[in-house]
C-alpha atoms as a PDB file:
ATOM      1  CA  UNK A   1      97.943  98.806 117.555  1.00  0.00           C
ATOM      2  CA  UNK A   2      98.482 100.656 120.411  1.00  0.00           C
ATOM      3  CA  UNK A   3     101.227 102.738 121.472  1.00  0.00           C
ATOM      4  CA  UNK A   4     103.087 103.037 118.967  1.00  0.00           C
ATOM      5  CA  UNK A   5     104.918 106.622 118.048  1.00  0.00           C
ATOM      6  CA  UNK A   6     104.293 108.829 114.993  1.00  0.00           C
ATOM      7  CA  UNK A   7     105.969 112.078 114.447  1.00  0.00           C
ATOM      8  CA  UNK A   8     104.180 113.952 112.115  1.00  0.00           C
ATOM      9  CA  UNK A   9     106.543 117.021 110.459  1.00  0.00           C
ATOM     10  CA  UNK A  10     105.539 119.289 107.997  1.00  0.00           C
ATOM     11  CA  UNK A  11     104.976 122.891 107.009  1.00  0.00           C
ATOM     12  CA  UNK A  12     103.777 125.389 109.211  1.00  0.00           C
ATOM     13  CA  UNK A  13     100.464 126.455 107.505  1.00  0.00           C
ATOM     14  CA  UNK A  14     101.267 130.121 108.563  1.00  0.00           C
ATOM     15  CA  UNK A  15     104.679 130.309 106.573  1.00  0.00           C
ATOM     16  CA  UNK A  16     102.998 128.653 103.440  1.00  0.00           C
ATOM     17  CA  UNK A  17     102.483 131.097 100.485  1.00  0.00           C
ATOM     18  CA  UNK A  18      99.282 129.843  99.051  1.00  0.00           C
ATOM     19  CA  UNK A  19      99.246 132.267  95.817  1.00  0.00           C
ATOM     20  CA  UNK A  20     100.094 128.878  93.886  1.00  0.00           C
ATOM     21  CA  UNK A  21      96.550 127.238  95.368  1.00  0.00           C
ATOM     22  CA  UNK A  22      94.077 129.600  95.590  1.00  0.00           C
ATOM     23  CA  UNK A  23      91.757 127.236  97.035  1.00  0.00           C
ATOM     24  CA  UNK A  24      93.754 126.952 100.030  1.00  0.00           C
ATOM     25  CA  UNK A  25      94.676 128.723 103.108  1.00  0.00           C
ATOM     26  CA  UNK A  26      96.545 128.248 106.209  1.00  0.00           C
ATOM     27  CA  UNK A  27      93.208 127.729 108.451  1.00  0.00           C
ATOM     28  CA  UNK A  28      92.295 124.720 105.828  1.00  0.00           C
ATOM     29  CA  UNK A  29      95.185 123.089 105.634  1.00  0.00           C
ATOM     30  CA  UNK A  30      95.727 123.785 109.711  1.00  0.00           C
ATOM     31  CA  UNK A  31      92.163 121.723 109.733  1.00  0.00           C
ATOM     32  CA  UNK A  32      92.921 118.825 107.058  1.00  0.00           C
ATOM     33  CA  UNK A  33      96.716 118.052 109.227  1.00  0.00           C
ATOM     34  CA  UNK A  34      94.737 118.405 111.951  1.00  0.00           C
ATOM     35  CA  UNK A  35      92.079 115.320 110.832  1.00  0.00           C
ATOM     36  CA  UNK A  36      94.903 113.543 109.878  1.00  0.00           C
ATOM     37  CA  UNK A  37      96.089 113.466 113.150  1.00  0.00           C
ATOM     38  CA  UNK A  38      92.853 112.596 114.487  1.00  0.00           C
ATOM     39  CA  UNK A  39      92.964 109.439 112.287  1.00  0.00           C
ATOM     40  CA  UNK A  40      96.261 108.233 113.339  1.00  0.00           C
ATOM     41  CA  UNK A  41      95.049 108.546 116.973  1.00  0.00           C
ATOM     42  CA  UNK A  42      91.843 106.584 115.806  1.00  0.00           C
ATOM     43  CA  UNK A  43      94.003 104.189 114.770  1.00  0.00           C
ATOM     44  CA  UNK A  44      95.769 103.950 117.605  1.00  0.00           C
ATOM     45  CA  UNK A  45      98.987 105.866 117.739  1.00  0.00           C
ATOM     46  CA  UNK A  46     100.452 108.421 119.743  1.00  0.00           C
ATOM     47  CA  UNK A  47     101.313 111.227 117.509  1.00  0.00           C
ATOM     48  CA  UNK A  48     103.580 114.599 117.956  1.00  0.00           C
ATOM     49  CA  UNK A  49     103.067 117.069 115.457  1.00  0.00           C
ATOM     50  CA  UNK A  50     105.931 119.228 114.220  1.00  0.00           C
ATOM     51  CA  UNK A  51     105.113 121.966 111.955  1.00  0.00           C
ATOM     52  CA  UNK A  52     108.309 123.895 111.137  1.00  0.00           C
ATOM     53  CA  UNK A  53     109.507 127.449 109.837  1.00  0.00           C
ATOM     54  CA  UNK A  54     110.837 127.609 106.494  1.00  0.00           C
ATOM     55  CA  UNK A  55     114.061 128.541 107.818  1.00  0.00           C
ATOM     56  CA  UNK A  56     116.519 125.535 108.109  1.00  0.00           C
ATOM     57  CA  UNK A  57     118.382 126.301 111.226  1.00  0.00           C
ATOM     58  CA  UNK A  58     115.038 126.801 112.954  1.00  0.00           C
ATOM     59  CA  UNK A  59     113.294 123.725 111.474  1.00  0.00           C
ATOM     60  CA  UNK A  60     116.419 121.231 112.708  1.00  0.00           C
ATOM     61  CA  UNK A  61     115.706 122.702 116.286  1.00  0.00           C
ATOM     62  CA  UNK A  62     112.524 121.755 116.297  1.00  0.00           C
ATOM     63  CA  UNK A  63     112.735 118.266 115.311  1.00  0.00           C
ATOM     64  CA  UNK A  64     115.875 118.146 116.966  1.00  0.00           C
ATOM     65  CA  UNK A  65     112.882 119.456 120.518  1.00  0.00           C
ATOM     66  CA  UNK A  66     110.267 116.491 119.313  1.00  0.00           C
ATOM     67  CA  UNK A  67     113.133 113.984 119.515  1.00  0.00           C
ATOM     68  CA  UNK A  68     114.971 114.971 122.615  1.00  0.00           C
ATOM     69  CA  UNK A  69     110.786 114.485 124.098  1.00  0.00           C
ATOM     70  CA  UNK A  70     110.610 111.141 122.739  1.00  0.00           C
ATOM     71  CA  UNK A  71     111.589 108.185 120.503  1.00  0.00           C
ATOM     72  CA  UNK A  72     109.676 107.427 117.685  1.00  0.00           C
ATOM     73  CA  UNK A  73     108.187 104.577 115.932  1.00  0.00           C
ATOM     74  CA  UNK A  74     107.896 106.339 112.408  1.00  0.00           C
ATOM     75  CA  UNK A  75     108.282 109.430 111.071  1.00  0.00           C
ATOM     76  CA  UNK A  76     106.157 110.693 108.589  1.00  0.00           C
ATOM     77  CA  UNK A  77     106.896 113.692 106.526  1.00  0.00           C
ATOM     78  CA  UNK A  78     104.456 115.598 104.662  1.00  0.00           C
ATOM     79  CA  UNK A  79     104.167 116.134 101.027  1.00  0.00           C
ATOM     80  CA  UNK A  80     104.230 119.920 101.139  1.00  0.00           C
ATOM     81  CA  UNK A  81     107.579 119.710 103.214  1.00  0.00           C
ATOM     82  CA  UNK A  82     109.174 117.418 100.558  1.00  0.00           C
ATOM     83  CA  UNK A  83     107.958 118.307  96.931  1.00  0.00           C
ATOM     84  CA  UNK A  84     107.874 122.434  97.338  1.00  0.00           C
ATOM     85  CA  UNK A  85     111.039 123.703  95.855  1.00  0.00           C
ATOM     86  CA  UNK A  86     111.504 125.954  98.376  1.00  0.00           C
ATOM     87  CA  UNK A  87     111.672 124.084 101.155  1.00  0.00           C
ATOM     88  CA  UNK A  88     114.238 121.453  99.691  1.00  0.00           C
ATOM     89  CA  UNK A  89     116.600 122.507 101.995  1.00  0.00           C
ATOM     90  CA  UNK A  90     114.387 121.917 104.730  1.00  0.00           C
ATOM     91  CA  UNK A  91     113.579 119.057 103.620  1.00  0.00           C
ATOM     92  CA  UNK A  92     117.297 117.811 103.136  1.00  0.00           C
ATOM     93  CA  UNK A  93     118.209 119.026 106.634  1.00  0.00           C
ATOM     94  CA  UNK A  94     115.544 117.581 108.610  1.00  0.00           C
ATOM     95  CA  UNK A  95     115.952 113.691 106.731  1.00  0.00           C
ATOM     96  CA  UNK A  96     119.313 113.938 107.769  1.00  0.00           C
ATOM     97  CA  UNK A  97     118.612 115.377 111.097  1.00  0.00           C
ATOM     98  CA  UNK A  98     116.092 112.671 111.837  1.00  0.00           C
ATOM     99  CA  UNK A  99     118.425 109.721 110.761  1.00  0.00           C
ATOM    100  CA  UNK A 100     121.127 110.742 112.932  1.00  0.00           C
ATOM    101  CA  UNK A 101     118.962 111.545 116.034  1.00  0.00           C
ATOM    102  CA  UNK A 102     117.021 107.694 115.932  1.00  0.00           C
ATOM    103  CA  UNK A 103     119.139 105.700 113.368  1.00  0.00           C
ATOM    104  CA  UNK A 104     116.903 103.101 111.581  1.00  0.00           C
ATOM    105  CA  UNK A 105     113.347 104.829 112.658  1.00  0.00           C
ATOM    106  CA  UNK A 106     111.547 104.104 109.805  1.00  0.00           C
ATOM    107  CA  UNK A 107     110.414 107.226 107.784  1.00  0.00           C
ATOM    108  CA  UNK A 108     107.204 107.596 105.843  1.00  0.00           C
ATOM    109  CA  UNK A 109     105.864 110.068 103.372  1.00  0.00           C
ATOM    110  CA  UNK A 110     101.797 111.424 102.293  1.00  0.00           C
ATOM    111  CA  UNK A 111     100.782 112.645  98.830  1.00  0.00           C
ATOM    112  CA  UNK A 112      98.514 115.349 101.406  1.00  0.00           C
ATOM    113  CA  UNK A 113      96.738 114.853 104.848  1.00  0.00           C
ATOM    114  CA  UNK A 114      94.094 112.756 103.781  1.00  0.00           C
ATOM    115  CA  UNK A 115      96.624 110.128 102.754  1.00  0.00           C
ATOM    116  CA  UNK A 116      98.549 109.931 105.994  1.00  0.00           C
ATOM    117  CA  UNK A 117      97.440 107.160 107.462  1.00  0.00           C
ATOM    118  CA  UNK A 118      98.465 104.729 104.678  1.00  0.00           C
ATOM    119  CA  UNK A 119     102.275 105.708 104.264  1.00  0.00           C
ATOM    120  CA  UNK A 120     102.432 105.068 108.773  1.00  0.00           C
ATOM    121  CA  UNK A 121     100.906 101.618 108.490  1.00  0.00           C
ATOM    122  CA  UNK A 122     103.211 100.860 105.637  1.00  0.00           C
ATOM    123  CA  UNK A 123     106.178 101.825 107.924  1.00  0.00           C
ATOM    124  CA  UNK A 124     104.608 100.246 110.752  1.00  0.00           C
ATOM    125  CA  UNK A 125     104.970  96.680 108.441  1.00  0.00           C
ATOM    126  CA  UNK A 126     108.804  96.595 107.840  1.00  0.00           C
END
C-alpha cells in the first residue's frame, strides 16, 4: 500500500475530562494516538490527524479544514469520539459532515489507538 489517505478524527486529549479513567491523561493518550499514527504510516498511508473541540460548531470546521486540504481514502473515527455520551453530538455532526463533504469515503471506527490499524485495512478492502 502506498498512498493511500487516512483521516484520523478524534478527541482532543486536552478537552477530555479524565476523572472517569484515572489512569489516563491527556499527555498518554496524546502519545498512544500518536503511535497509532506512526503505525498507519508504517503501513504505508498518508495520514491527517484531526483532533477536535468538544464544541460542535467548532469540530465541523475542522473536519470541514482537513477536507477542503485533501480527499480521503478512509476515515477513521476514534472510539472516544463515538461512545462518550458527551460528545454524541459531535459525533453525529461530524458523520454527517464527512458524508456530505466526500460521499461514499469509506468510514472506519477503533475500540482505542492500539486498534487503529485494523478497522483502516478493513475499509481499505471494500
Amino acid at each position: 500500500m502506498t498512498g493511500e489517505r487516512v483521516l484520523q478524527i478524534g478527541m482532543d486529549p486536552d478537552v477530555i475530562d479524565f476523572s472517569a479513567w484515572p489512569d489516563q491523561d491527556a499527555d498518554t493518550l496524546r502519545r498512544r494516538i500518536g503511535e497509532a499514527e506512526a503505525s498507519l504510516r508504517r503501513a504505508g498511508f498518508e495520514v491527517t490527524a484531526c483532533l477536535l473541540h468538544d464544541d460542535a460548531d467548532a469540530a465541523e470546521s475542522m473536519v470541514a479544514a482537513s477536507f477542503a486540504q485533501e480527499a480521503f481514502d478512509v476515515v477513521e473515527i476514534g472510539a472516544g469520539l463515538r461512545t462518550s455520551r458527551e460528545y454524541t453530538l459531535v459525533f453525529e455532526r461530524v458523520v454527517n459532515l464527512v458524508s456530505r463533504l466526500q460521499p461514499g469515503v469509506q468510514i472506519c471506527f477503533n475500540d482505542s489507538p492500539e486498534t487503529t490499524l485494523d478497522p483502516v485495512l478493513r475499509g481499505m478492502a471494500r
